[in-house]
PDB file of N, CA and C in Angstrom:
ATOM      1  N   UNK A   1     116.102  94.115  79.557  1.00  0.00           N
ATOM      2  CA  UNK A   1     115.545  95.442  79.343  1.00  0.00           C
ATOM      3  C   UNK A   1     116.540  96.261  78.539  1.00  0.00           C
ATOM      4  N   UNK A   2     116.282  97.182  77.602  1.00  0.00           N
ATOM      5  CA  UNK A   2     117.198  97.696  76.600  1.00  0.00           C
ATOM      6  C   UNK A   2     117.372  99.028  77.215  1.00  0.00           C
ATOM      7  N   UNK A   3     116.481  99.785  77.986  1.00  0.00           N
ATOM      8  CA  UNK A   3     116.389 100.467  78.430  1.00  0.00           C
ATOM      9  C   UNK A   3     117.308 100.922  79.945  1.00  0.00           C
ATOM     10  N   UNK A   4     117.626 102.475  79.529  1.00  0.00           N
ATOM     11  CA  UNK A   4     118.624 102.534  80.976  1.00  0.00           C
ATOM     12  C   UNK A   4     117.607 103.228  82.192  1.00  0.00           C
ATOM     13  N   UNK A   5     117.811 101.863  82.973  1.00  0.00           N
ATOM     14  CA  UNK A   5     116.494 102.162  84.336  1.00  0.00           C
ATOM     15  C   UNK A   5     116.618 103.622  85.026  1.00  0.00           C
ATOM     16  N   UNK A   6     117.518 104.523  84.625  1.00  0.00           N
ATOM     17  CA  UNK A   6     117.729 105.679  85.233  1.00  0.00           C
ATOM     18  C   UNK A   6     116.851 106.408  84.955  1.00  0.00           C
ATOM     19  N   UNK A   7     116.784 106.735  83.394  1.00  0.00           N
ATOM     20  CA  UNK A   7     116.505 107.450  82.192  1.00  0.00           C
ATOM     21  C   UNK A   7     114.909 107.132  82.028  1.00  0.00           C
ATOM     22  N   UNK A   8     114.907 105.572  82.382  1.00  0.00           N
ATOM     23  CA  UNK A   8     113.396 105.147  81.984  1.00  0.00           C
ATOM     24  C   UNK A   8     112.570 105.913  83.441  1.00  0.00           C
ATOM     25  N   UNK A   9     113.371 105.974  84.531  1.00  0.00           N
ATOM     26  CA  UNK A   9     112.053 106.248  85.962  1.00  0.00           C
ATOM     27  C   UNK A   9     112.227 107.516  85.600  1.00  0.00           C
ATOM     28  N   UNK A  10     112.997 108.391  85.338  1.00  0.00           N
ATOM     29  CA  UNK A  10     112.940 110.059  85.153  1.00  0.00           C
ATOM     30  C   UNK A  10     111.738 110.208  84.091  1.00  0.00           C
ATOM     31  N   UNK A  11     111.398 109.510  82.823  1.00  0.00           N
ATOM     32  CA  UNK A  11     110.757 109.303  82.163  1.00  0.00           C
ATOM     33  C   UNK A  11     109.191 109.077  82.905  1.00  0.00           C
ATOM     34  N   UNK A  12     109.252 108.431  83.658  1.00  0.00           N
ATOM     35  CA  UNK A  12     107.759 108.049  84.481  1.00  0.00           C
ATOM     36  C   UNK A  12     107.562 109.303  85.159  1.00  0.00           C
ATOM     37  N   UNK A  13     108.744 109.506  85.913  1.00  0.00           N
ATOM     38  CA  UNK A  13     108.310 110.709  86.845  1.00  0.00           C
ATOM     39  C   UNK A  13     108.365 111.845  86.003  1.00  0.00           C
ATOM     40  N   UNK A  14     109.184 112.312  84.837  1.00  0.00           N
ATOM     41  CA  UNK A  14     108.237 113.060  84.051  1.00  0.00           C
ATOM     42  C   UNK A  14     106.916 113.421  83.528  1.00  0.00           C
ATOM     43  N   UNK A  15     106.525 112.112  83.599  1.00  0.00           N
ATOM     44  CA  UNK A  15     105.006 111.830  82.714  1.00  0.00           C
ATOM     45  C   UNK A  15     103.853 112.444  83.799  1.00  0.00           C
ATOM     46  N   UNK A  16     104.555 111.676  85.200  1.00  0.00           N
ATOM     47  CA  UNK A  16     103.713 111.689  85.603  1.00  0.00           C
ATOM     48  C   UNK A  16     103.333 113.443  86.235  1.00  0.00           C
ATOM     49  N   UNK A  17     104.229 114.502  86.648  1.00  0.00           N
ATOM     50  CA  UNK A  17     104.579 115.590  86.612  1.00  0.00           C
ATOM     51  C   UNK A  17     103.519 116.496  85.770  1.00  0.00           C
ATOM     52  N   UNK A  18     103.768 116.118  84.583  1.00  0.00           N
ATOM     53  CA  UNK A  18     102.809 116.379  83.459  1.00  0.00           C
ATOM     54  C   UNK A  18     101.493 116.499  83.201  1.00  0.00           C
ATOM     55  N   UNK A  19     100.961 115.374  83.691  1.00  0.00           N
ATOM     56  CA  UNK A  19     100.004 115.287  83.821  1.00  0.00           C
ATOM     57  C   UNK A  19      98.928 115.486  85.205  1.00  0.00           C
ATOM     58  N   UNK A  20      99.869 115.650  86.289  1.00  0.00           N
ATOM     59  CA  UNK A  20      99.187 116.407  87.660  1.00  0.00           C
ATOM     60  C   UNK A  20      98.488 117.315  87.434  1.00  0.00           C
ATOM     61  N   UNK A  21      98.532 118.265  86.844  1.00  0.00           N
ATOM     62  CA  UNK A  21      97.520 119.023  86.824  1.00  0.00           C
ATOM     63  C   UNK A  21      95.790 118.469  86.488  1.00  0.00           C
ATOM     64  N   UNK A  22      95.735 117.235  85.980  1.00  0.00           N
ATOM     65  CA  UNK A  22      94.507 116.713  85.714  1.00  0.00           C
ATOM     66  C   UNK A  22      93.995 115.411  86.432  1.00  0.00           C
ATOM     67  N   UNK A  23      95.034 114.662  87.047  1.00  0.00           N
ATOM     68  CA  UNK A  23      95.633 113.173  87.886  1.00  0.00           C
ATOM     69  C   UNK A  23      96.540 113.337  88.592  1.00  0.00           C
ATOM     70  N   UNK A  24      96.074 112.265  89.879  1.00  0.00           N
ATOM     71  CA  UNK A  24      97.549 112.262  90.587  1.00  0.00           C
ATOM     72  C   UNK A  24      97.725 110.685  90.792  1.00  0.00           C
ATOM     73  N   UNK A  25      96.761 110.389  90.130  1.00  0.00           N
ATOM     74  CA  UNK A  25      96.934 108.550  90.010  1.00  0.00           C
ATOM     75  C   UNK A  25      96.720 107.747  88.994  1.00  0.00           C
ATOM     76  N   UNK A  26      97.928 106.966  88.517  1.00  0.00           N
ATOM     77  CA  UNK A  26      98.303 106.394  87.237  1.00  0.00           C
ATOM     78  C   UNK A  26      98.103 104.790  87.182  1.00  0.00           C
ATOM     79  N   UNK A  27      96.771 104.336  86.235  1.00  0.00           N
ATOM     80  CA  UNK A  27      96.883 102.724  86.098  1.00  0.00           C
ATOM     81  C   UNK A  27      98.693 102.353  85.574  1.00  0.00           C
ATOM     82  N   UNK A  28      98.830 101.014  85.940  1.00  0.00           N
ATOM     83  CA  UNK A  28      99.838 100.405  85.540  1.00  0.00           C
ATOM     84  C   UNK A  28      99.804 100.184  83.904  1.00  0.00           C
ATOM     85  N   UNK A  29      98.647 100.130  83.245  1.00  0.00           N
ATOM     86  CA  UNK A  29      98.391 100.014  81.652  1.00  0.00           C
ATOM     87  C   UNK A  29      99.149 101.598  81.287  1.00  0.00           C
ATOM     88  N   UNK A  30      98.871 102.835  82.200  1.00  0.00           N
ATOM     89  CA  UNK A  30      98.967 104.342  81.145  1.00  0.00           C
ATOM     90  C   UNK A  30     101.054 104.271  81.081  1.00  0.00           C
ATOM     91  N   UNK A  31     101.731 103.462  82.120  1.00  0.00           N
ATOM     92  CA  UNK A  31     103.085 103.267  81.874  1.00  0.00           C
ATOM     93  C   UNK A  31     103.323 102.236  81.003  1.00  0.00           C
ATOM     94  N   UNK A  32     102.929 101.297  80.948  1.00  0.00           N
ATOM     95  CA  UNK A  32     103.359 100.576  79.740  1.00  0.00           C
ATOM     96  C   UNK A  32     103.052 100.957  78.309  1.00  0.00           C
ATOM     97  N   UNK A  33     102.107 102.184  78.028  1.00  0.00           N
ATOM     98  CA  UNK A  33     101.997 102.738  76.977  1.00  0.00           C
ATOM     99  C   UNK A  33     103.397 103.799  76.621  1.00  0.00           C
ATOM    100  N   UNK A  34     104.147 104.195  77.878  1.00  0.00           N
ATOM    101  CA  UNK A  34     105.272 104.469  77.882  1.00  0.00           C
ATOM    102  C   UNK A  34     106.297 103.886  77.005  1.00  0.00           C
ATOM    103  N   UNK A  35     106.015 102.817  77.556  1.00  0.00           N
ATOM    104  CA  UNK A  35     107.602 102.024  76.482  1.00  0.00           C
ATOM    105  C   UNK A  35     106.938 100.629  76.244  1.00  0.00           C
ATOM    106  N   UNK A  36     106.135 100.991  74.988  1.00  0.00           N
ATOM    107  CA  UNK A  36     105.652  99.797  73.979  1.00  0.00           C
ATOM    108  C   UNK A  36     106.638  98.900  73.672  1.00  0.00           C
ATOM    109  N   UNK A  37     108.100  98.768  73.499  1.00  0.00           N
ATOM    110  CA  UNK A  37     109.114  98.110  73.210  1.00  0.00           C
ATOM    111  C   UNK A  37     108.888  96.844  74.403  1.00  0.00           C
ATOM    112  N   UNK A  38     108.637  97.169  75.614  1.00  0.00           N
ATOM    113  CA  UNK A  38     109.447  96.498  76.644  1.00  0.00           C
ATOM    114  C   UNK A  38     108.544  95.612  77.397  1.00  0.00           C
ATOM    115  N   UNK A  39     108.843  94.894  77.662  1.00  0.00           N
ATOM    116  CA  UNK A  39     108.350  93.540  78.950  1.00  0.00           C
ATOM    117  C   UNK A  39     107.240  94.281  79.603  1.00  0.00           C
ATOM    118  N   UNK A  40     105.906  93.907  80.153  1.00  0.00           N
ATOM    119  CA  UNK A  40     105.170  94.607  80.707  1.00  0.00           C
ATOM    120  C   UNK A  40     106.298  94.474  82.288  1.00  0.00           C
ATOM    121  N   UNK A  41     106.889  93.528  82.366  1.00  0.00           N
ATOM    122  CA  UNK A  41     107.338  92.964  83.869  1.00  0.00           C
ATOM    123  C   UNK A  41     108.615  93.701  84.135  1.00  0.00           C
ATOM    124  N   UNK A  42     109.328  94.364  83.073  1.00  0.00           N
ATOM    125  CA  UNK A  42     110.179  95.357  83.319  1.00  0.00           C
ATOM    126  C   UNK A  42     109.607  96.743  83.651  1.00  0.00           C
ATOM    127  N   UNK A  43     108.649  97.125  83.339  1.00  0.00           N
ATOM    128  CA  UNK A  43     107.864  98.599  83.434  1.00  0.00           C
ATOM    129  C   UNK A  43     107.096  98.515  84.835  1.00  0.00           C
ATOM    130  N   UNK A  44     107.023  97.235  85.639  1.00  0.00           N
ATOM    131  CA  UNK A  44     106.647  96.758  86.505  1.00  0.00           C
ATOM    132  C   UNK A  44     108.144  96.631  87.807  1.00  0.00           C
ATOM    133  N   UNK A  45     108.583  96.128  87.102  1.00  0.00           N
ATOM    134  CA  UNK A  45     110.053  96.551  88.340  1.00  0.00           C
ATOM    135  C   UNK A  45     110.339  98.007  88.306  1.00  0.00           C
ATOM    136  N   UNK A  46     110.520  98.653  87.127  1.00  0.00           N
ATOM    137  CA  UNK A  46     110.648 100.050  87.543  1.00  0.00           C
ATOM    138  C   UNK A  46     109.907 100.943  88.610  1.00  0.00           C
ATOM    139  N   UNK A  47     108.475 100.838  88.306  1.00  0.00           N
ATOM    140  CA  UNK A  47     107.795 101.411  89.449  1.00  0.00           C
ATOM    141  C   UNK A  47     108.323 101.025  90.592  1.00  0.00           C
ATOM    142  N   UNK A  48     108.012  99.423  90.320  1.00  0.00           N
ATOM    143  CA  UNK A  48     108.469  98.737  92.556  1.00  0.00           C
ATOM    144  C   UNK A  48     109.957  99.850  92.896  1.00  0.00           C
ATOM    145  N   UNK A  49     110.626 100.094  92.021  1.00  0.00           N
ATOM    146  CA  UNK A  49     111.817 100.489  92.138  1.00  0.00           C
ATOM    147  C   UNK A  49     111.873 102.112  92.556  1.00  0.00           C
ATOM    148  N   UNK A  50     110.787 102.340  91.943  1.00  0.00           N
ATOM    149  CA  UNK A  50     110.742 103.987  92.056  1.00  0.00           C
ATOM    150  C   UNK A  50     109.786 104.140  93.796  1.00  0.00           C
ATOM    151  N   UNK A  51     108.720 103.125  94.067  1.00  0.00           N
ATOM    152  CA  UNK A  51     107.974 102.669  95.259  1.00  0.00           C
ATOM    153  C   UNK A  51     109.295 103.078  95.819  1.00  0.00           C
ATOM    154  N   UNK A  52     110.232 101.863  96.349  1.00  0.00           N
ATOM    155  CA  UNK A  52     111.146 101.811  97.277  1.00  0.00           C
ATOM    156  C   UNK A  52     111.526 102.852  97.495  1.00  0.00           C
ATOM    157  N   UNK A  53     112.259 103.620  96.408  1.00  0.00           N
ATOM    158  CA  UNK A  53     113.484 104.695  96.786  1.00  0.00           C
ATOM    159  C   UNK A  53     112.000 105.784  96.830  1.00  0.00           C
ATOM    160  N   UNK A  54     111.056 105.403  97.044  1.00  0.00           N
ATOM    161  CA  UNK A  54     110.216 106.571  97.878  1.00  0.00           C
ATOM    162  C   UNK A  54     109.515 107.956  97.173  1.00  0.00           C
ATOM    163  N   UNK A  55     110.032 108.205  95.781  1.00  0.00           N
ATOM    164  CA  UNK A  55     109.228 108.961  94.725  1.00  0.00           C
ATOM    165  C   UNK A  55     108.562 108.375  94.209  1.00  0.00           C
ATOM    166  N   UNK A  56     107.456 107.274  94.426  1.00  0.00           N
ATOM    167  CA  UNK A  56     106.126 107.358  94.116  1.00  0.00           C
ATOM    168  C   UNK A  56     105.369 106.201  95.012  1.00  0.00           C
ATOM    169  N   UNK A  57     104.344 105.998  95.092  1.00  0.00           N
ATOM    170  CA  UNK A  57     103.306 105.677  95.677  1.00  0.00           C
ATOM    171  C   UNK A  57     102.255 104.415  95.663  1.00  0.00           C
ATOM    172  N   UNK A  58     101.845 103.211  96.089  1.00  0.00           N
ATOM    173  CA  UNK A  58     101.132 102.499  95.418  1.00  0.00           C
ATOM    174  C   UNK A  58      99.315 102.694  96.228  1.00  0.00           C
ATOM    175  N   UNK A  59      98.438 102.911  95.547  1.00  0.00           N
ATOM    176  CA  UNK A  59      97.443 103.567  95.991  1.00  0.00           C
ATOM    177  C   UNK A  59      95.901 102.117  95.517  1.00  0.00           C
ATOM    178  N   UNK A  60      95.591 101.408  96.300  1.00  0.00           N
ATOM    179  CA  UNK A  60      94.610 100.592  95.899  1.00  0.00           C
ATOM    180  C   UNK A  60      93.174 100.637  96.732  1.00  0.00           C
ATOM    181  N   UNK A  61      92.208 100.102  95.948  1.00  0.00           N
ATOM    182  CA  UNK A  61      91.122 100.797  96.111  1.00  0.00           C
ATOM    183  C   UNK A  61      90.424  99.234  96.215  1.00  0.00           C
ATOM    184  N   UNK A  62      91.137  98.055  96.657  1.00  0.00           N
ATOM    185  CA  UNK A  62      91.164  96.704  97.455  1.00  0.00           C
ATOM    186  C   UNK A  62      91.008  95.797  95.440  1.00  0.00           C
ATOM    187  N   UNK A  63      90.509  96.646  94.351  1.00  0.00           N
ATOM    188  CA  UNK A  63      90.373  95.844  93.132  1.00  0.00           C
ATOM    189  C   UNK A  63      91.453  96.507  92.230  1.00  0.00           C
ATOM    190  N   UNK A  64      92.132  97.780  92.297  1.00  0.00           N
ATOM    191  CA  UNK A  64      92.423  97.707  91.411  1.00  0.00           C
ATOM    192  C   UNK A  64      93.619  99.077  92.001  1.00  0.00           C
ATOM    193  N   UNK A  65      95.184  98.568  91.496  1.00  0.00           N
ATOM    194  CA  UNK A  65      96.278  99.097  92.141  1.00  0.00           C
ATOM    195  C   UNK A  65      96.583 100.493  91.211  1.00  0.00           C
ATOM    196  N   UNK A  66      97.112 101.359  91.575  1.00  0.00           N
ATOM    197  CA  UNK A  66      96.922 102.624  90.812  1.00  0.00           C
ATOM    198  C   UNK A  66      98.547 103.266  91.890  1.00  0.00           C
ATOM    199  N   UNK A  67      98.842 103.968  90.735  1.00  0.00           N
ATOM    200  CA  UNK A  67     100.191 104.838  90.983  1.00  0.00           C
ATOM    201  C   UNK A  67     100.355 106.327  90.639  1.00  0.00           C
ATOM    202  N   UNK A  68     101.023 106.563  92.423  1.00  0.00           N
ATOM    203  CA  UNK A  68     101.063 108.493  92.102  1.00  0.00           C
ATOM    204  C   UNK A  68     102.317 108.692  92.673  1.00  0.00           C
ATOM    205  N   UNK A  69     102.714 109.695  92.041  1.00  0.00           N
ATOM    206  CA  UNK A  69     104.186 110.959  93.015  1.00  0.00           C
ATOM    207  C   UNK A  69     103.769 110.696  94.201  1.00  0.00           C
ATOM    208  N   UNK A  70     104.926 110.663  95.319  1.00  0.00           N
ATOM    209  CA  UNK A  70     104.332 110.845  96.676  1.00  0.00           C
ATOM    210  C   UNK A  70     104.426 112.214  97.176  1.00  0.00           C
ATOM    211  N   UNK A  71     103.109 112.045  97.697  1.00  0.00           N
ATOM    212  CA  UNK A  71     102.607 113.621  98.466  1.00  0.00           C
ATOM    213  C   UNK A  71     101.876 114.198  97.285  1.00  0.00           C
ATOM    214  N   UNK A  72     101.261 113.325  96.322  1.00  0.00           N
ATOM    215  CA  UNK A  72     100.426 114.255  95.374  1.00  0.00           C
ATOM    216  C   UNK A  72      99.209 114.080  95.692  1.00  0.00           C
ATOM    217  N   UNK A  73      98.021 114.883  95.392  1.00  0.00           N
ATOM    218  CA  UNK A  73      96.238 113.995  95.194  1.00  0.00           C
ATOM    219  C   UNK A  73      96.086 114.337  96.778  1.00  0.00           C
ATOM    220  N   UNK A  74      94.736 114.509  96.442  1.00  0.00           N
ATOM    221  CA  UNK A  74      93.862 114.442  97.446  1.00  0.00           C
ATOM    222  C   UNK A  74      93.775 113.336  98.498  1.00  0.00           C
ATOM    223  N   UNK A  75      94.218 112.179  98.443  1.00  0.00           N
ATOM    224  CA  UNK A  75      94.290 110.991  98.941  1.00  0.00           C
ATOM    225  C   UNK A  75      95.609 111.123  99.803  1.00  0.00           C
ATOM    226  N   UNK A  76      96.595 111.915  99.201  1.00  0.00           N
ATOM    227  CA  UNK A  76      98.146 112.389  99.522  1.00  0.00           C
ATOM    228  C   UNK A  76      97.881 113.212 101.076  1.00  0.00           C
ATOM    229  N   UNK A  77      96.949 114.090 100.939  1.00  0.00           N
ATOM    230  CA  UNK A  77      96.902 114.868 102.059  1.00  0.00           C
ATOM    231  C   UNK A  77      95.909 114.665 103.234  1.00  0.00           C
ATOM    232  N   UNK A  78      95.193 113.829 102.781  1.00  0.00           N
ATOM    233  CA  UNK A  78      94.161 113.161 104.034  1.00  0.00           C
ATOM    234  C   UNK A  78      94.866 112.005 104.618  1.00  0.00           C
ATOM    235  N   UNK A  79      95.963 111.669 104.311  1.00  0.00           N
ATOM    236  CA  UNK A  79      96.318 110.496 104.468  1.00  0.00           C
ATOM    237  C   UNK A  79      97.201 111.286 105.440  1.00  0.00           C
ATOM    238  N   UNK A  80      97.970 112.462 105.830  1.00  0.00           N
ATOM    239  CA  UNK A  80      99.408 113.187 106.160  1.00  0.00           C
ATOM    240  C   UNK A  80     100.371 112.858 105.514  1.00  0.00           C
ATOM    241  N   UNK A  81     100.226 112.458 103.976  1.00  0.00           N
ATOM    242  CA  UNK A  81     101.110 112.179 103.255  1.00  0.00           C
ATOM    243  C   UNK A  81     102.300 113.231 102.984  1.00  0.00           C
ATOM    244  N   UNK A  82     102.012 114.044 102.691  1.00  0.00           N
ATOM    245  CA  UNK A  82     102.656 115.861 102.439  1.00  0.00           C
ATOM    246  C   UNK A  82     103.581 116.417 103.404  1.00  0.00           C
TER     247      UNK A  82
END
């Protein structure tokens, strides 16, 4: 990865920040449009990475896996996510 994994998750969690006001849940395709350069499987450890240390979320709907900030969305607060 060429990319510094610090810089790249501040980058996600920027994006994703950004765009809350309209979403609070992100396909795995709208981050790899992030960094066209890179491995889909590196843009894929980053999230798991950002999962773990607990600023963001993996949200599936049993077909299809989707990613948010934690404690964002409607799904965030029915859940006692917040």
């Amino acid at each position: 990865m060429a990319l510094d994994p610090e810089s790249a998750k501040a980058e996600i969690i920027k994006f994703c920040e950004e765009k809350s006001a309209s979403k609070s849940k992100f396909y795995f395709n709208d981050f790899t449009k992030l960094f066209p350069d890179e491995k889909t499987r590196d843009v894929k450890k980053l999230l798991t990475q950002l999962v773990q240390e607990e600023k963001m979320v993996f949200w599936s709907s049993g077909s299809t896996t989707m990613y948010g900030l934690t404690g964002a969305g409607k799904q965030a607060h029915s859940e006692g996510e917040d």
